[in-house]
N, C-alpha and C. Protein backbone atom coordinates (compact mmCIF):
# COMPACT_ATOMS: atom_id res chain seq x y z
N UNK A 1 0.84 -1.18 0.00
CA UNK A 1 0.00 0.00 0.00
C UNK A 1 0.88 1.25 0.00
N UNK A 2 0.99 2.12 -1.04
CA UNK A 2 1.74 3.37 -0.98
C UNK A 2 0.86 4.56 -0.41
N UNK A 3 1.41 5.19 0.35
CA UNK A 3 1.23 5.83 1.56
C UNK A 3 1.67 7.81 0.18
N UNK A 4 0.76 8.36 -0.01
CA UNK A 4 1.39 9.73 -1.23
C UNK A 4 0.87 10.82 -0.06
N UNK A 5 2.17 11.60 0.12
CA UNK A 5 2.33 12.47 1.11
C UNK A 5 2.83 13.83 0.72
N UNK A 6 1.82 15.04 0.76
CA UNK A 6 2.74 16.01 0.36
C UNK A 6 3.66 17.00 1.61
N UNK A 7 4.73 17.54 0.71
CA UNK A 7 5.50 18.00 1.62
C UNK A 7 4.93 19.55 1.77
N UNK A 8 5.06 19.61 2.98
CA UNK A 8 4.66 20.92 3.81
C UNK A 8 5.25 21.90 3.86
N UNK A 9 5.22 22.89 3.76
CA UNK A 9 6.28 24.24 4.81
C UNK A 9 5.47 24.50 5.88
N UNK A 10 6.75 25.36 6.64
CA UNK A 10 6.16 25.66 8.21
C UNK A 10 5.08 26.41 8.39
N UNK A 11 4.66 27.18 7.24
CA UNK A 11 3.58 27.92 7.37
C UNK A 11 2.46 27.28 7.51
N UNK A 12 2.53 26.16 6.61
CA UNK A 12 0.98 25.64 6.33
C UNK A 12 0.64 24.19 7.60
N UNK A 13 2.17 23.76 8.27
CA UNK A 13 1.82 23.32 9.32
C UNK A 13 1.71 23.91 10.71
N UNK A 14 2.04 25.21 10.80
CA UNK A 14 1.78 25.73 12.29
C UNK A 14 0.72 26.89 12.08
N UNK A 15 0.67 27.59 11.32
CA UNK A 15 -0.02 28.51 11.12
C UNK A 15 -1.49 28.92 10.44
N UNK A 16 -1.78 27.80 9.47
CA UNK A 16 -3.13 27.95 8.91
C UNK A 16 -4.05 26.85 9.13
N UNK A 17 -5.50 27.34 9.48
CA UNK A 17 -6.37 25.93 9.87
C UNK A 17 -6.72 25.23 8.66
N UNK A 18 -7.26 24.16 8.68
CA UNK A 18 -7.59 23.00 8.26
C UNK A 18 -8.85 23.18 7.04
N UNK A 19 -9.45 24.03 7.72
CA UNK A 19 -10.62 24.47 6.81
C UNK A 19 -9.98 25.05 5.70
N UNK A 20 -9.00 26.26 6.02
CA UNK A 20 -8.39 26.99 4.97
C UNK A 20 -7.26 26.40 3.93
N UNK A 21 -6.98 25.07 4.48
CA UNK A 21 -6.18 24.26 3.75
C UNK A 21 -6.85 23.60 2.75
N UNK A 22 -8.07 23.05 3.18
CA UNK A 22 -8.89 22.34 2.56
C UNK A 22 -9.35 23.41 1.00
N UNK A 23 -9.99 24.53 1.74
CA UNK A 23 -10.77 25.03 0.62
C UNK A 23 -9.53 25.67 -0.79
N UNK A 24 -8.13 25.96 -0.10
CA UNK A 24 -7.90 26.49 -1.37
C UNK A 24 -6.38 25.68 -1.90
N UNK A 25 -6.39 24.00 -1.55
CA UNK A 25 -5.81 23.40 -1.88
C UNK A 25 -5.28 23.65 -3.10
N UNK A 26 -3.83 23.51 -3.36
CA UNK A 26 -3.65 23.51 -5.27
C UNK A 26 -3.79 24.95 -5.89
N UNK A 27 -3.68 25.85 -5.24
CA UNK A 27 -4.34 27.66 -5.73
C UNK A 27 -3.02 28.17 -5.98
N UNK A 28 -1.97 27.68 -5.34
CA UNK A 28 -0.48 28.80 -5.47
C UNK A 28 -0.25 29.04 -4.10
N UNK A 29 1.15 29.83 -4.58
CA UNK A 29 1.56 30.52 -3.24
C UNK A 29 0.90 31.82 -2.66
N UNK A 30 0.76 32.26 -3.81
CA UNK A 30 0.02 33.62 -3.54
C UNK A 30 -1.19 33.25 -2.92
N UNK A 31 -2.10 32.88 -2.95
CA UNK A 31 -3.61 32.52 -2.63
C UNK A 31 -3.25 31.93 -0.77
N UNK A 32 -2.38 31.13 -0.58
CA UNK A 32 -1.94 30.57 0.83
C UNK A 32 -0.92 31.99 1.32
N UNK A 33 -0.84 32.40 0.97
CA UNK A 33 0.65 33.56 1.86
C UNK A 33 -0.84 34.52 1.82
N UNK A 34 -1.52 35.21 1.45
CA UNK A 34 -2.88 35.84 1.31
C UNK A 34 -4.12 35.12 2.84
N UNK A 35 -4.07 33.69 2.65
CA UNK A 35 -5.29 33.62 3.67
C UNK A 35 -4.48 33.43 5.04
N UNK A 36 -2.64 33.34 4.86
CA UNK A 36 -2.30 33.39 5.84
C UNK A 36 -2.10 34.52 6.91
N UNK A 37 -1.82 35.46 6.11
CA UNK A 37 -2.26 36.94 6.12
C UNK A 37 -3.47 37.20 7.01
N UNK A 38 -4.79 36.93 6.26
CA UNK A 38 -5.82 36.80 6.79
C UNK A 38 -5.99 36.16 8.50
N UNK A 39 -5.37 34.89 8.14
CA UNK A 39 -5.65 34.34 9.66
C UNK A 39 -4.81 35.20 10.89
N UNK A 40 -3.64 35.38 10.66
CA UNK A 40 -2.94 36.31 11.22
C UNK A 40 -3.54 37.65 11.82
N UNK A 41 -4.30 38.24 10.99
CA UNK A 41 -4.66 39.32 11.29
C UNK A 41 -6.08 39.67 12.59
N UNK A 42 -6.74 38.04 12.11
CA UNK A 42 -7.85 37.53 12.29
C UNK A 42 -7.67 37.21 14.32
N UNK A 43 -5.99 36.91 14.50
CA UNK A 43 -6.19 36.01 15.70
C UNK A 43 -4.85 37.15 15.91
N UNK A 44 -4.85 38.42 15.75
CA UNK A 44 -3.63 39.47 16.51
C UNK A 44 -2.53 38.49 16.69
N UNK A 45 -2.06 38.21 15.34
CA UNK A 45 -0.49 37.58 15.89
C UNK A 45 0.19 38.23 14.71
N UNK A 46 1.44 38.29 14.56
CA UNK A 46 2.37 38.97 14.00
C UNK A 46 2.98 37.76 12.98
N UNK A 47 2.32 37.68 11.66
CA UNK A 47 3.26 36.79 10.42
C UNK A 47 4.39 36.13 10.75
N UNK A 48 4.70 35.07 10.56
CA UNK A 48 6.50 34.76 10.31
C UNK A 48 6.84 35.29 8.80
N UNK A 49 8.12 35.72 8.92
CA UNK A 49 8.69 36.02 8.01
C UNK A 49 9.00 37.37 7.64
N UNK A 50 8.48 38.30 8.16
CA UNK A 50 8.27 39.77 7.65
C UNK A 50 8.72 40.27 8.33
């Protein structure tokens, strides 16, 4: 049984929920660095990276 796993960055494992993973699966970087943005802003925490 092959086990197909995609690889992550840290953003999309510590920082964005599940829902938001789900809905804009496959969209780009831009579209995920955008709702990460969003969540960020959403829950007063300060981006990684900037």
């Amino acid at each position: 049984m092959a086990i197909n796993r995609t690889r992550r960055n840290i953003l999309e494992r510590r920082c964005v929920s599940k829902s938001v993973k789900r809905l804009f699966k496959g969209d780009g970087k831009t579209t995920f660095k955008t709702m990460y943005a969003v969540e960020c802003h959403q829950r007063n925490r300060k981006p990684l990276g900037n």
